[in-house]
C-alpha atoms as a PDB file:
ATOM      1  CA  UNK A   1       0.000   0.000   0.000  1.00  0.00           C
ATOM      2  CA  UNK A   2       1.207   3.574  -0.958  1.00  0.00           C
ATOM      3  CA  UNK A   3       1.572   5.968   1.639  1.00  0.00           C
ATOM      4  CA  UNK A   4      -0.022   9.386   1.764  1.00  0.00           C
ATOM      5  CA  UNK A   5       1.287  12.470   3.112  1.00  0.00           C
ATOM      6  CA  UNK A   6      -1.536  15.137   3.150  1.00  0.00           C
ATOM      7  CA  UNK A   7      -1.943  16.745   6.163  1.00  0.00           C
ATOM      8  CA  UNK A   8       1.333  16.143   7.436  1.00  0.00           C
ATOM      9  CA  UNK A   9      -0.474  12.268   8.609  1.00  0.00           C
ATOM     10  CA  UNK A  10       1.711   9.597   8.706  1.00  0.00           C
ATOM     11  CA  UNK A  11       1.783   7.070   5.288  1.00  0.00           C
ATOM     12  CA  UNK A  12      -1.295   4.481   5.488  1.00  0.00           C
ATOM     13  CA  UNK A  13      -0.169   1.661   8.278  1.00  0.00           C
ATOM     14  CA  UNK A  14      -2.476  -0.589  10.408  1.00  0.00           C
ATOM     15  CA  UNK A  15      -4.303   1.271  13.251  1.00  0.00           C
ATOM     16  CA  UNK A  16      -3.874   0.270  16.684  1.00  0.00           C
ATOM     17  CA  UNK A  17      -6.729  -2.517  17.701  1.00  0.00           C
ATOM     18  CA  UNK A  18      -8.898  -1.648  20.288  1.00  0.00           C
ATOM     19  CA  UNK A  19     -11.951  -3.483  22.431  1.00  0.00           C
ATOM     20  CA  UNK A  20     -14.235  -1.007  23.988  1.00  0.00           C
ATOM     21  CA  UNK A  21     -17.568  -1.611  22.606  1.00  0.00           C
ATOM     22  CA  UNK A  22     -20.474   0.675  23.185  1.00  0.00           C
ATOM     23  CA  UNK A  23     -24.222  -0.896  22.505  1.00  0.00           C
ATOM     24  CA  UNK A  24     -25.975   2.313  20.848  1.00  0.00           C
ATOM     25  CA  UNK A  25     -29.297   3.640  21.647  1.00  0.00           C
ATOM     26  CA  UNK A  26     -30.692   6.274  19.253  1.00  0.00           C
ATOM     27  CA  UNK A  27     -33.755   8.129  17.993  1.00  0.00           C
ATOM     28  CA  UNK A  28     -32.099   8.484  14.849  1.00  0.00           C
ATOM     29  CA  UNK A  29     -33.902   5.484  12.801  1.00  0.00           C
ATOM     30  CA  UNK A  30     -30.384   5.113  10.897  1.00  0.00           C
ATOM     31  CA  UNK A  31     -29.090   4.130  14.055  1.00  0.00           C
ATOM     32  CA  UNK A  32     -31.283   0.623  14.427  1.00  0.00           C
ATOM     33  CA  UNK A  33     -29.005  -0.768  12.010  1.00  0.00           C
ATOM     34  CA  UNK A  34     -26.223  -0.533  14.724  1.00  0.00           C
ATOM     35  CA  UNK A  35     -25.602  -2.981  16.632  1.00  0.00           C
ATOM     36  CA  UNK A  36     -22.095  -1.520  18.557  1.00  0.00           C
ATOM     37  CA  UNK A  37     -19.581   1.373  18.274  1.00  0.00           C
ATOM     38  CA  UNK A  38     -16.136   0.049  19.349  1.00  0.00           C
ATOM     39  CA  UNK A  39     -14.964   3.960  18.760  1.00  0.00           C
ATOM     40  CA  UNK A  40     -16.843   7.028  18.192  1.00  0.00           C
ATOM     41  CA  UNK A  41     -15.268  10.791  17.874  1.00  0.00           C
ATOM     42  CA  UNK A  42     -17.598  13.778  16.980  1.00  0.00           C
ATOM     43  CA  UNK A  43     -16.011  17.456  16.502  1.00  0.00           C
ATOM     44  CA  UNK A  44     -17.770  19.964  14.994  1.00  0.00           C
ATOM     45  CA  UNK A  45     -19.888  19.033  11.972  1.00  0.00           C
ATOM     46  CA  UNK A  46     -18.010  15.754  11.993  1.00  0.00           C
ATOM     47  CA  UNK A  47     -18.327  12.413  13.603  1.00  0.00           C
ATOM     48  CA  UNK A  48     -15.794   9.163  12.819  1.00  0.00           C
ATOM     49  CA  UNK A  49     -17.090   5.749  14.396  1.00  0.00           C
ATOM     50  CA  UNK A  50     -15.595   2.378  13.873  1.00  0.00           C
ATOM     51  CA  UNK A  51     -19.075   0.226  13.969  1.00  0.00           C
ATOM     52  CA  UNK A  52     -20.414  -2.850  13.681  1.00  0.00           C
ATOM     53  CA  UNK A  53     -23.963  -2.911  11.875  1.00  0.00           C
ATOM     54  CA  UNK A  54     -26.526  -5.459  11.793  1.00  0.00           C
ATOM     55  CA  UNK A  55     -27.675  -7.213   8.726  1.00  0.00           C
ATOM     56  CA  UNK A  56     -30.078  -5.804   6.787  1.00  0.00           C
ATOM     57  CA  UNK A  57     -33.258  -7.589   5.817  1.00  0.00           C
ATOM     58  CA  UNK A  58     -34.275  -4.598   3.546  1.00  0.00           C
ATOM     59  CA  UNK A  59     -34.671  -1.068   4.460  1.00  0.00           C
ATOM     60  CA  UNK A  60     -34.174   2.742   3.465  1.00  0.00           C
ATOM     61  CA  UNK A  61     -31.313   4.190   4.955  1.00  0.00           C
ATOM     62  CA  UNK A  62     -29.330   7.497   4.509  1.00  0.00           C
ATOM     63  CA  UNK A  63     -30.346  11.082   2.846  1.00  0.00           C
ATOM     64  CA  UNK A  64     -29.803  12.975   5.985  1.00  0.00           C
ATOM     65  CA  UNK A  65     -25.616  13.559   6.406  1.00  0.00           C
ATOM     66  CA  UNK A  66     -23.322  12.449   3.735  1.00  0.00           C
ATOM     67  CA  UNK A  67     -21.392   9.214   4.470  1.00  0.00           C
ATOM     68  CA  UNK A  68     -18.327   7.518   3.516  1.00  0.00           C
ATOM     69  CA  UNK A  69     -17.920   4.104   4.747  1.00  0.00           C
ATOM     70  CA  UNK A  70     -15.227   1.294   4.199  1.00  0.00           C
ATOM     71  CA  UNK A  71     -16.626  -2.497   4.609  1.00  0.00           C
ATOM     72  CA  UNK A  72     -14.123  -4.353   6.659  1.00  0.00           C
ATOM     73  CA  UNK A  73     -15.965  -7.866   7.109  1.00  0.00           C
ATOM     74  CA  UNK A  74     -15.760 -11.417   5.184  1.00  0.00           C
ATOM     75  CA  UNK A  75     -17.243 -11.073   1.704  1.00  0.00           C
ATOM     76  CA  UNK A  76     -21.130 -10.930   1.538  1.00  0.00           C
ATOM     77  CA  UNK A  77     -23.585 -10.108  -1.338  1.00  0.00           C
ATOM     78  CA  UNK A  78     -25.239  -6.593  -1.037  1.00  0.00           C
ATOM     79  CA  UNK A  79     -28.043  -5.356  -2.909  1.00  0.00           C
ATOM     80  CA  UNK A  80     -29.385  -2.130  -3.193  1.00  0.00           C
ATOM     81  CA  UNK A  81     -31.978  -0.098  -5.015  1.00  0.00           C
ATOM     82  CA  UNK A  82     -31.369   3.535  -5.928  1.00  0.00           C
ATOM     83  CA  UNK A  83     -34.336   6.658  -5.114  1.00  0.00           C
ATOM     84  CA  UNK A  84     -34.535   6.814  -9.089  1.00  0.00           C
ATOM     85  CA  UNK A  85     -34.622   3.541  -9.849  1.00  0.00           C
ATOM     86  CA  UNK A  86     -36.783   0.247  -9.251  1.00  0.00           C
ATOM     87  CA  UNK A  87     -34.340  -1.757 -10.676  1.00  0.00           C
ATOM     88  CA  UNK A  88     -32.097  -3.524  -8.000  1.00  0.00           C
ATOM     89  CA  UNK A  89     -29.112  -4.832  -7.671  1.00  0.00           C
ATOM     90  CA  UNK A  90     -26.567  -6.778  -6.243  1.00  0.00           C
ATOM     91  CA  UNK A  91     -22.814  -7.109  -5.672  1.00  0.00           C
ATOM     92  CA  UNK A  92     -20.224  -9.278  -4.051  1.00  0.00           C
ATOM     93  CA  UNK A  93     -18.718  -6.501  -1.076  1.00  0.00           C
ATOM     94  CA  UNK A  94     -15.241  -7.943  -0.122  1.00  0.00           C
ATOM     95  CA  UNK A  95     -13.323  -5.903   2.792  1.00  0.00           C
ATOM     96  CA  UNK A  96     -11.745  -2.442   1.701  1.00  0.00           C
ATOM     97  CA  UNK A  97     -14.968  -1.706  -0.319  1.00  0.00           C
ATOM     98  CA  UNK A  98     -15.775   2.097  -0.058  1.00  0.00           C
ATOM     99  CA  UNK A  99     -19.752   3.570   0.086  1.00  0.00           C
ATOM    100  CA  UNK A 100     -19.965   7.372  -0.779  1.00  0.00           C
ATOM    101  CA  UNK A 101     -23.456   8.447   0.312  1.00  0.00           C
ATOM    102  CA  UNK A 102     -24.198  11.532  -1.656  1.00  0.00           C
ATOM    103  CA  UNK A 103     -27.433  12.421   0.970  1.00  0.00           C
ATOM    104  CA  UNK A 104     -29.579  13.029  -1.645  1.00  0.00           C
ATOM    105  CA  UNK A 105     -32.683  10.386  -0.567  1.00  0.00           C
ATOM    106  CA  UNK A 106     -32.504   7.257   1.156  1.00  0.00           C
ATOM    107  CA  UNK A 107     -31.790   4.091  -1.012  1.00  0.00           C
ATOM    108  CA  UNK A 108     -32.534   1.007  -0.071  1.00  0.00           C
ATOM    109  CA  UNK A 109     -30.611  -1.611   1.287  1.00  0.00           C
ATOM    110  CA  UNK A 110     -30.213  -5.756   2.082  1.00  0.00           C
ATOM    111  CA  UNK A 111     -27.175  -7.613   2.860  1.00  0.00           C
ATOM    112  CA  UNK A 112     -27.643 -10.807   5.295  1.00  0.00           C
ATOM    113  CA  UNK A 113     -24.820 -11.028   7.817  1.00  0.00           C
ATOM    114  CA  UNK A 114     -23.743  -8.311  10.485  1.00  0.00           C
ATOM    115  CA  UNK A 115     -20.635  -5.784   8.864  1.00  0.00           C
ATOM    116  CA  UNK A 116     -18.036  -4.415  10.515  1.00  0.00           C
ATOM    117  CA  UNK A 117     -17.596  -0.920   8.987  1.00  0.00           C
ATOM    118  CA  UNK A 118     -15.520   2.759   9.381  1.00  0.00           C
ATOM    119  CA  UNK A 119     -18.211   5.742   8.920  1.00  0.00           C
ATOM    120  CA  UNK A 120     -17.386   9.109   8.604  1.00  0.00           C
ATOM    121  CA  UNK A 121     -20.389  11.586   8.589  1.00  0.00           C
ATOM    122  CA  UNK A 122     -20.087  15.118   7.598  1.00  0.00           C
ATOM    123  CA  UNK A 123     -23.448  17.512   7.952  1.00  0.00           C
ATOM    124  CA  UNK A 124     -24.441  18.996   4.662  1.00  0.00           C
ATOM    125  CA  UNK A 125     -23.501  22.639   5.208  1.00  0.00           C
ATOM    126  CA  UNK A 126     -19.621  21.261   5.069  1.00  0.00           C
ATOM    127  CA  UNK A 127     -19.939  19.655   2.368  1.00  0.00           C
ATOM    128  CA  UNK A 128     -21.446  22.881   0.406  1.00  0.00           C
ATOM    129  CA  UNK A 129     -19.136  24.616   1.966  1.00  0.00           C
ATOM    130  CA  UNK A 130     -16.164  22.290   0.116  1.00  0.00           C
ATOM    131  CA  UNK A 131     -18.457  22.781  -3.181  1.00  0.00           C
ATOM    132  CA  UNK A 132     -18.158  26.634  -2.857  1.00  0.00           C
ATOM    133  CA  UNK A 133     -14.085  27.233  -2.087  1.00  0.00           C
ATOM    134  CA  UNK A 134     -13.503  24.846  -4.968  1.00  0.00           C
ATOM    135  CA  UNK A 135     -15.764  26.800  -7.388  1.00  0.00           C
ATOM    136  CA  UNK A 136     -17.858  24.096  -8.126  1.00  0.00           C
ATOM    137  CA  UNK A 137     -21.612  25.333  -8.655  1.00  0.00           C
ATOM    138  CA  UNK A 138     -24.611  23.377  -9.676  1.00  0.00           C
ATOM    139  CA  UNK A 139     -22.693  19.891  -8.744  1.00  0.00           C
ATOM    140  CA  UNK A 140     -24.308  16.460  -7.964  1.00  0.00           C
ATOM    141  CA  UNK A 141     -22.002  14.031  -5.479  1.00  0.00           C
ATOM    142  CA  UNK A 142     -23.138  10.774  -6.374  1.00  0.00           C
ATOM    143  CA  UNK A 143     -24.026   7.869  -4.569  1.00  0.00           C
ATOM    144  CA  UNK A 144     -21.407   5.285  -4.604  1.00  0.00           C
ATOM    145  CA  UNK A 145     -21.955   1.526  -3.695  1.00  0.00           C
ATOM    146  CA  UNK A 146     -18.765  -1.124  -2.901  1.00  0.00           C
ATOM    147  CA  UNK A 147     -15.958   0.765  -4.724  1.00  0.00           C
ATOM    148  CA  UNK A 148     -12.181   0.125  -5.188  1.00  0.00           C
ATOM    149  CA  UNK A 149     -10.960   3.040  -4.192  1.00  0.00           C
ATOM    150  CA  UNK A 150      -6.985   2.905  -2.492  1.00  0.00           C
ATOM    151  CA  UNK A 151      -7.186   6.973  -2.009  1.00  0.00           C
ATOM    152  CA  UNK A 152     -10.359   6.498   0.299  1.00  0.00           C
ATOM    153  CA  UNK A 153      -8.885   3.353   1.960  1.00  0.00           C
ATOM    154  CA  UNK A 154      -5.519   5.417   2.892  1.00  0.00           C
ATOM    155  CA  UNK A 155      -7.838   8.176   4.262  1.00  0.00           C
ATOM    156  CA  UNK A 156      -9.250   5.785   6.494  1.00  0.00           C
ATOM    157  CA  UNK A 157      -6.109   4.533   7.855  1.00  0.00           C
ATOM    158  CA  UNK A 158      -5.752   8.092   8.889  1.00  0.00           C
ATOM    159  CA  UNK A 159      -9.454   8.473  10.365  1.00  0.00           C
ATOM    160  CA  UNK A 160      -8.616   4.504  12.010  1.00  0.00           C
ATOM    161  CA  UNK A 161      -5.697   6.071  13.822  1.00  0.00           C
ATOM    162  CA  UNK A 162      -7.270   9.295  15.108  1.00  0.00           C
ATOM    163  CA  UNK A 163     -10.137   7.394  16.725  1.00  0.00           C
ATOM    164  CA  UNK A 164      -7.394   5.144  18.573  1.00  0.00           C
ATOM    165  CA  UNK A 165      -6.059   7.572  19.688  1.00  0.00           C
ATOM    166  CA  UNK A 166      -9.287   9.472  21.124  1.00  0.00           C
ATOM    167  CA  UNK A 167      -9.340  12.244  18.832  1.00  0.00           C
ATOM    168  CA  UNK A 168      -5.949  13.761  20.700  1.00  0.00           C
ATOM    169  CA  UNK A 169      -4.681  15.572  17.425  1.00  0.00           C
ATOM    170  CA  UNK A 170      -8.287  18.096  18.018  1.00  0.00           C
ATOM    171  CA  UNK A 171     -11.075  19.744  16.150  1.00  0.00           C
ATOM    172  CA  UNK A 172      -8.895  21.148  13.642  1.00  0.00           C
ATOM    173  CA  UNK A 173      -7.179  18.149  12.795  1.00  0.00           C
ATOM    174  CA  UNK A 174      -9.889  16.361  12.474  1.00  0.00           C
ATOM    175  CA  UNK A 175     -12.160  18.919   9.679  1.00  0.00           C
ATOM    176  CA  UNK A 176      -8.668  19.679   8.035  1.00  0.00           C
ATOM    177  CA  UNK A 177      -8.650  15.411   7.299  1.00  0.00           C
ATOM    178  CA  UNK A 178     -12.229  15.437   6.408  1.00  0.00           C
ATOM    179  CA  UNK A 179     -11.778  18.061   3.987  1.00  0.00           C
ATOM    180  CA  UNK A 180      -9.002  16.983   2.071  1.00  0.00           C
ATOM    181  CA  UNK A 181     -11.271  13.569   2.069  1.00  0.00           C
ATOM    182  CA  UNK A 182     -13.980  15.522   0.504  1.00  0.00           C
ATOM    183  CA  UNK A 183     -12.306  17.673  -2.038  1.00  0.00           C
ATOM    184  CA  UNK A 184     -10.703  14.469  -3.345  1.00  0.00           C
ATOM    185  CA  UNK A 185     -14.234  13.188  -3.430  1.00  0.00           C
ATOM    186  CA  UNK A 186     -15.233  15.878  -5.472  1.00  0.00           C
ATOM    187  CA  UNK A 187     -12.782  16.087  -7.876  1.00  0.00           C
ATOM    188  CA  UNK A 188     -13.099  12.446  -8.736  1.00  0.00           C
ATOM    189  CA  UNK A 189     -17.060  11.706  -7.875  1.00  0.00           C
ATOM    190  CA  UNK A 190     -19.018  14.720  -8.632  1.00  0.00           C
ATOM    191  CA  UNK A 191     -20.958  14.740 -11.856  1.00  0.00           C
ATOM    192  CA  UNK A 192     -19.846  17.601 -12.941  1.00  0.00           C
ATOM    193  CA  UNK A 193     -15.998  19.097 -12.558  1.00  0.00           C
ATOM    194  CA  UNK A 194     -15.054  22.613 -12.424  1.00  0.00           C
ATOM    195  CA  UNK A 195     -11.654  23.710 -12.141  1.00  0.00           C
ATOM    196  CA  UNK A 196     -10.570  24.486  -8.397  1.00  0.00           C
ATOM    197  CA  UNK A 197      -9.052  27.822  -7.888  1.00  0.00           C
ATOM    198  CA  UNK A 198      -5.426  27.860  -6.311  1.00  0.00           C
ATOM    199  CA  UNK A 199      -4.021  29.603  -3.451  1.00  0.00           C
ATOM    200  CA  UNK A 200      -1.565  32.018  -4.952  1.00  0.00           C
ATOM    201  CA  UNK A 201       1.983  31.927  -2.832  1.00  0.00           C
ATOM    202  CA  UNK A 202       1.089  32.690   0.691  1.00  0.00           C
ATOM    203  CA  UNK A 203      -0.348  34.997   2.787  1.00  0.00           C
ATOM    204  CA  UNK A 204       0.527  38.556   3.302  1.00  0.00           C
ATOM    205  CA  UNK A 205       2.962  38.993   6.203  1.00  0.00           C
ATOM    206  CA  UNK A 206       1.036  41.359   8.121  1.00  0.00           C
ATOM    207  CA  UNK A 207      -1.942  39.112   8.086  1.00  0.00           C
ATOM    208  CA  UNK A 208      -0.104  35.924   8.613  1.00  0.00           C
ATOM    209  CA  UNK A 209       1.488  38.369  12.024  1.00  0.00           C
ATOM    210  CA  UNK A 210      -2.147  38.930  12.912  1.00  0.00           C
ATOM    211  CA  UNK A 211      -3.425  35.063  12.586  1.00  0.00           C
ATOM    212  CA  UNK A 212      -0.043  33.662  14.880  1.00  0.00           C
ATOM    213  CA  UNK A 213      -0.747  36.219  17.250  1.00  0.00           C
ATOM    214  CA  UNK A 214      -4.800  34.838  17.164  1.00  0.00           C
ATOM    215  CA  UNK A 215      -3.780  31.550  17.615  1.00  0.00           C
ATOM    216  CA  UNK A 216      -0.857  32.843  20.122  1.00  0.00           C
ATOM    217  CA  UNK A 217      -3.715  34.082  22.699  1.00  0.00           C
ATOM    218  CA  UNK A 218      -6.309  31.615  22.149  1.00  0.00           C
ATOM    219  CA  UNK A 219      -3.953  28.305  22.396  1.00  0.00           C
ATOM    220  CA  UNK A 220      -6.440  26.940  24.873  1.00  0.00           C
ATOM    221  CA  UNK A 221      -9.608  27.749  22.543  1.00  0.00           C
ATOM    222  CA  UNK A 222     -11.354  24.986  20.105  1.00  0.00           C
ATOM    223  CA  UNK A 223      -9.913  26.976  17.273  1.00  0.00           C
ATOM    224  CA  UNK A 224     -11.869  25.779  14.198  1.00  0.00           C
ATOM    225  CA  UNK A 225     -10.218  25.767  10.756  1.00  0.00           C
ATOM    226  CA  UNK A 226     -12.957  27.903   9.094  1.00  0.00           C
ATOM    227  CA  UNK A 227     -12.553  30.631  12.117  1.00  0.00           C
ATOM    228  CA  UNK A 228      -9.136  30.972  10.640  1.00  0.00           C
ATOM    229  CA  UNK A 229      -9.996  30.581   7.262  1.00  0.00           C
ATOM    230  CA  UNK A 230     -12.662  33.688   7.657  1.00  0.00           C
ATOM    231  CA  UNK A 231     -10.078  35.765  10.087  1.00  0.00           C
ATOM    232  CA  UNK A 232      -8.354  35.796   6.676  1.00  0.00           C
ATOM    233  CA  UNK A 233     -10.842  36.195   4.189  1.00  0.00           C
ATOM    234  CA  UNK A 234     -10.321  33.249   2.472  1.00  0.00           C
ATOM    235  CA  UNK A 235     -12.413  29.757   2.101  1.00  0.00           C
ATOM    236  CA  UNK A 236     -10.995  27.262   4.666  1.00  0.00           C
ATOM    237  CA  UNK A 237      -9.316  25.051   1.517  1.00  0.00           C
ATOM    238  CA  UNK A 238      -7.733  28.393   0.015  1.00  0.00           C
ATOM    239  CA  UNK A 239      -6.450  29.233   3.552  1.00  0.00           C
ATOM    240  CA  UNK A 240      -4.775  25.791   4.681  1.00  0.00           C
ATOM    241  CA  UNK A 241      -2.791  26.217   1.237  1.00  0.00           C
ATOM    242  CA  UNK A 242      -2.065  29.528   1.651  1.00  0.00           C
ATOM    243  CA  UNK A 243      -1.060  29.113   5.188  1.00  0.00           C
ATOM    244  CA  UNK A 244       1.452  26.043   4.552  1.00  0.00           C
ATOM    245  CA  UNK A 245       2.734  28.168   1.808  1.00  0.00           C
ATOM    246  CA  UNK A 246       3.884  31.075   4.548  1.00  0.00           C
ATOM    247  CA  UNK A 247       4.867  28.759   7.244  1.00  0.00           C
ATOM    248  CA  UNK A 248       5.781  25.360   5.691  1.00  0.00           C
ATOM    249  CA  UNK A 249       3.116  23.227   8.126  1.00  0.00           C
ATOM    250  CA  UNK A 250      -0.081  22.950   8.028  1.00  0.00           C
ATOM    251  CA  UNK A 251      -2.466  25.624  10.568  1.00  0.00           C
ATOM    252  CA  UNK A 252      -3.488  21.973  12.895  1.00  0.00           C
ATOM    253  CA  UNK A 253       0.042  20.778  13.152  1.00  0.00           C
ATOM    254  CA  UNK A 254       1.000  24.377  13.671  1.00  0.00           C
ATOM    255  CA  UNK A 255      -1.218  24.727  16.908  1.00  0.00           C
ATOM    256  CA  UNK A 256      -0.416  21.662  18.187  1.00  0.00           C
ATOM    257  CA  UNK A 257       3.289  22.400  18.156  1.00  0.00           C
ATOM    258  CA  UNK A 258       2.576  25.834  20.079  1.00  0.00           C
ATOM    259  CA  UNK A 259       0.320  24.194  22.376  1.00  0.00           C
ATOM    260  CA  UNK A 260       2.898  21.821  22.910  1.00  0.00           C
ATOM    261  CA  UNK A 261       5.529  25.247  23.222  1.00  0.00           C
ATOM    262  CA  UNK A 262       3.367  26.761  26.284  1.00  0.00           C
ATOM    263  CA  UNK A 263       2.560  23.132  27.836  1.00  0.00           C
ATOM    264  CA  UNK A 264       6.692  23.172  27.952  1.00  0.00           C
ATOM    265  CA  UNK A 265       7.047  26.583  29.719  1.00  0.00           C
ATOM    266  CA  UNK A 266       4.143  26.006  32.385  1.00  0.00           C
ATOM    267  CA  UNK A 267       5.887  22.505  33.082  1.00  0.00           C
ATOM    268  CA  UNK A 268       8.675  24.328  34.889  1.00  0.00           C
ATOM    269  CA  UNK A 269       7.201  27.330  35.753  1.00  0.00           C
ATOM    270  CA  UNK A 270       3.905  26.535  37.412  1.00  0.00           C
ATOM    271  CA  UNK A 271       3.107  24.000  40.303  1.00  0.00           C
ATOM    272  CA  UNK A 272      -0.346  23.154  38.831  1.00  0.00           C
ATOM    273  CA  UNK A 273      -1.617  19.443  37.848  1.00  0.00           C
ATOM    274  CA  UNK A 274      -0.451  17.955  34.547  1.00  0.00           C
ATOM    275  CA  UNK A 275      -4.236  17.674  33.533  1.00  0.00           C
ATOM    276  CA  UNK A 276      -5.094  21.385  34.284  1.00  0.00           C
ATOM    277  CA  UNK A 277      -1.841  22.046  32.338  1.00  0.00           C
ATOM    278  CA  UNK A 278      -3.477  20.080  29.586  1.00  0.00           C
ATOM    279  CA  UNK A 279      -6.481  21.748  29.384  1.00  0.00           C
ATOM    280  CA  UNK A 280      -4.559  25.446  30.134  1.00  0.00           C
ATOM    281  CA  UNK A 281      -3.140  25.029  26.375  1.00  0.00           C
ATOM    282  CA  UNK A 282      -6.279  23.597  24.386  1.00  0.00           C
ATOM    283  CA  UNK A 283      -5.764  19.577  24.833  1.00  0.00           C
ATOM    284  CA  UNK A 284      -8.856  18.336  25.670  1.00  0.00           C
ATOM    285  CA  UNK A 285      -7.864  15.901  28.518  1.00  0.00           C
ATOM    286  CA  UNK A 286      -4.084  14.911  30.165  1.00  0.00           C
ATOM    287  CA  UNK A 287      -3.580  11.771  27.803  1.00  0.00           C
ATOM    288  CA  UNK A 288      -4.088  13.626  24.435  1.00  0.00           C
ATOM    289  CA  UNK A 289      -1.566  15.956  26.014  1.00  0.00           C
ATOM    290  CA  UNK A 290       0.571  12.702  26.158  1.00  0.00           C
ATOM    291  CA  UNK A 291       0.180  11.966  23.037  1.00  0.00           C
ATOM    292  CA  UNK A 292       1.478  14.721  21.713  1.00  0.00           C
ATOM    293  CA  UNK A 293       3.966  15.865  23.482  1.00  0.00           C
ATOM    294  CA  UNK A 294       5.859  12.463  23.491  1.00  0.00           C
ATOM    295  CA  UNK A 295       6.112  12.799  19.216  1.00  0.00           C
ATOM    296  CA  UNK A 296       6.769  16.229  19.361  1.00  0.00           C
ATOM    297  CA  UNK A 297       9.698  16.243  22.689  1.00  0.00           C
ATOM    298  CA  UNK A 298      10.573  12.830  22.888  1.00  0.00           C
ATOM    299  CA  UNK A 299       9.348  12.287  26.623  1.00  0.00           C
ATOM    300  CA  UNK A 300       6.363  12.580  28.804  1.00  0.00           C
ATOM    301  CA  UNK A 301       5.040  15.585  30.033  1.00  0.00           C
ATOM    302  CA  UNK A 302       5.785  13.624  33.567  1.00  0.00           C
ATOM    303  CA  UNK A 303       9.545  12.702  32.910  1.00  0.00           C
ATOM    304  CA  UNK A 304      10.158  16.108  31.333  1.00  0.00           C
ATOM    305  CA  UNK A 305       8.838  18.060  34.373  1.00  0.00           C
ATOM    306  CA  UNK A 306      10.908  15.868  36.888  1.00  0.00           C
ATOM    307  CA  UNK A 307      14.593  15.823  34.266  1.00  0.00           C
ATOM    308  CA  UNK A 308      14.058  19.938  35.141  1.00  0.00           C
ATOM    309  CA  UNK A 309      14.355  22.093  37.733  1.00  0.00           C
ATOM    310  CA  UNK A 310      11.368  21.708  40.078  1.00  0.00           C
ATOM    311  CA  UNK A 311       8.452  24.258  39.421  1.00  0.00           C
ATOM    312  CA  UNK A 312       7.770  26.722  42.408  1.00  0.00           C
ATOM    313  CA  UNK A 313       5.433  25.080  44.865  1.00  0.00           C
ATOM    314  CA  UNK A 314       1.603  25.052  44.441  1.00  0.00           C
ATOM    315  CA  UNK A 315       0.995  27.666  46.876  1.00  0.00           C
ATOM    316  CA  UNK A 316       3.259  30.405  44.784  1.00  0.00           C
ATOM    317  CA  UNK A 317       2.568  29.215  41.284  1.00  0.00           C
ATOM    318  CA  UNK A 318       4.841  31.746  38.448  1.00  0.00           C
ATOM    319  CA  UNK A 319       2.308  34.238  36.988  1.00  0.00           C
ATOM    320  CA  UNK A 320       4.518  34.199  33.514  1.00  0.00           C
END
């Protein structure tokens, strides 16, 4: 398997396993299909879930958020029926498959043995908000049903490792993934193509001052790509280009190394818990913290706190 860069992510590799299994109960009829969520992450207009869904004896599902899904389960015959369309039809789904729900109507749906799938669901308004920075008007996403598609199953990989690892690279992470996923999506599955505009070099330097300093005092904010994006007048894809271009990373793996920058400085400065250190600089719990710090330093927040001079005591905590 080729390895993707995009996003500064790691190359496609197998995602950590993991148990935890939650049994779901939902209004939301497209819910009764599931049986269990082993992981579930939801930021934003986003929500990734590694599920397993029960077998289908024939129903309409879908039309509300639009879905891409990777079948990871023994080979099964699904068969489907389109909003359009009485005709139905059937294929053999073998794992890796890819579904692109477009969220135009429910279709209809059989397949006769519980699947283990990855689902990532993205509300509508962010995926007309993709349509509009790549100056595509009067497009139709269509409705894809057990695909070979590598690009989508190296996405996933990404998506697999982010939910092991609770969602500790954050909200911006997480949209700037899912819309890389869905511009891709739309250059290559739309019905109708438009060429995308391009970010022109980077952005101006008194801007790009104004944006660090933005992030600079709001490092322990949910900062929200299109926040940025709109701080700078530009759509949220014309703005992660535009902002790699001027600082050579992208604006999540920026934050996360300043976050990771203050964490540093109030680890020998102030007396406070690790976990209110953690949520001082924008991580949203002491672990994802962890996580980050260790790729970024090389050690634990823990180990680097104690291989340093000892912080003042908690009673006389540094106001710097």
């Amino acid at each position: 398997m080729n390895g993707i860069q995009s996003l500064d992510g790691p190359p496609c590799a197998d995602p950590r396993k993991t148990r935890r299994l939650n049994r779901i109960t939902s209004s939301n009829p497209d819910d009764a299909l599931i049986l269990f969520r082993k992981r579930r992450i939801q930021l934003g207009g986003i929500v990734v879930a590694d599920s397993l869904v029960a077998a289908s004896p024939g129903m309409p599902v879908g039309g509300r958020l639009f879905t891409v899904a990777i079948y990871r389960s023994p080979a099964q015959r699904f068969s489907w029926r389109t909003p359009e369309s009485d005709l139905l039809r059937s294929q053999m789904l073998v794992p890796g498959s890819a579904f692109i729900d477009a969220a135009s109507e429910p279709w209809w749906v059989r397949w006769p043995e519980p699947a283990s799938m990855l689902i990532v669901a993205v509300k509508l308004d962010f995926l007309a908000k993709t349509a509009t920075d790549l100056a595509l008007t009067d497009v139709n996403m269509t409705t894809q049903i057990g695909i070979d598609d590598q690009t989508i199953r190296c996405f996933a990989t990404l998506f697999e490792q982010e939910l092991a690892n609770e969602g500790a690279n954050g909200r911006l992470y997480l949209e700037s993934l899912t819309e890389a996923l869905t511009v891709d999506l739309f250059r290559r599955y739309a019905e109708r193509r438009a060429q995308p505009r391009r970010a022109r070099g980077g952005l101006p330097p008194a801007l790009l001052r104004r944006l660090l300093d933005y992030i600079e005092a709001h490092l322990g904010a949910d900062i929200a790509l299109v926040e940025l994006a709109n701080l700078a007048g530009l759509s949220a894809h014309h703005f992660g280009q535009a902002f790699k271009a001027s600082t050579g990373i992208a604006p999540h793996r920026y934050l996360i190394e300043r976050r990771i920058q203050r964490a540093r400085q109030l680890l020998l400065t102030d007396a406070r818990p690790i976990a209110e250190i953690a949520a001082d600089v924008g991580f949203a719990n002491q672990s994802h913290l962890t996580f980050n710090f260790r790729k970024l330093v090389g050690t634990t927040p823990a180990q680097y706190r104690r291989s340093r001079p000892g912080p003042p005591s908690r009673s006389t905590p540094s106001r710097h």
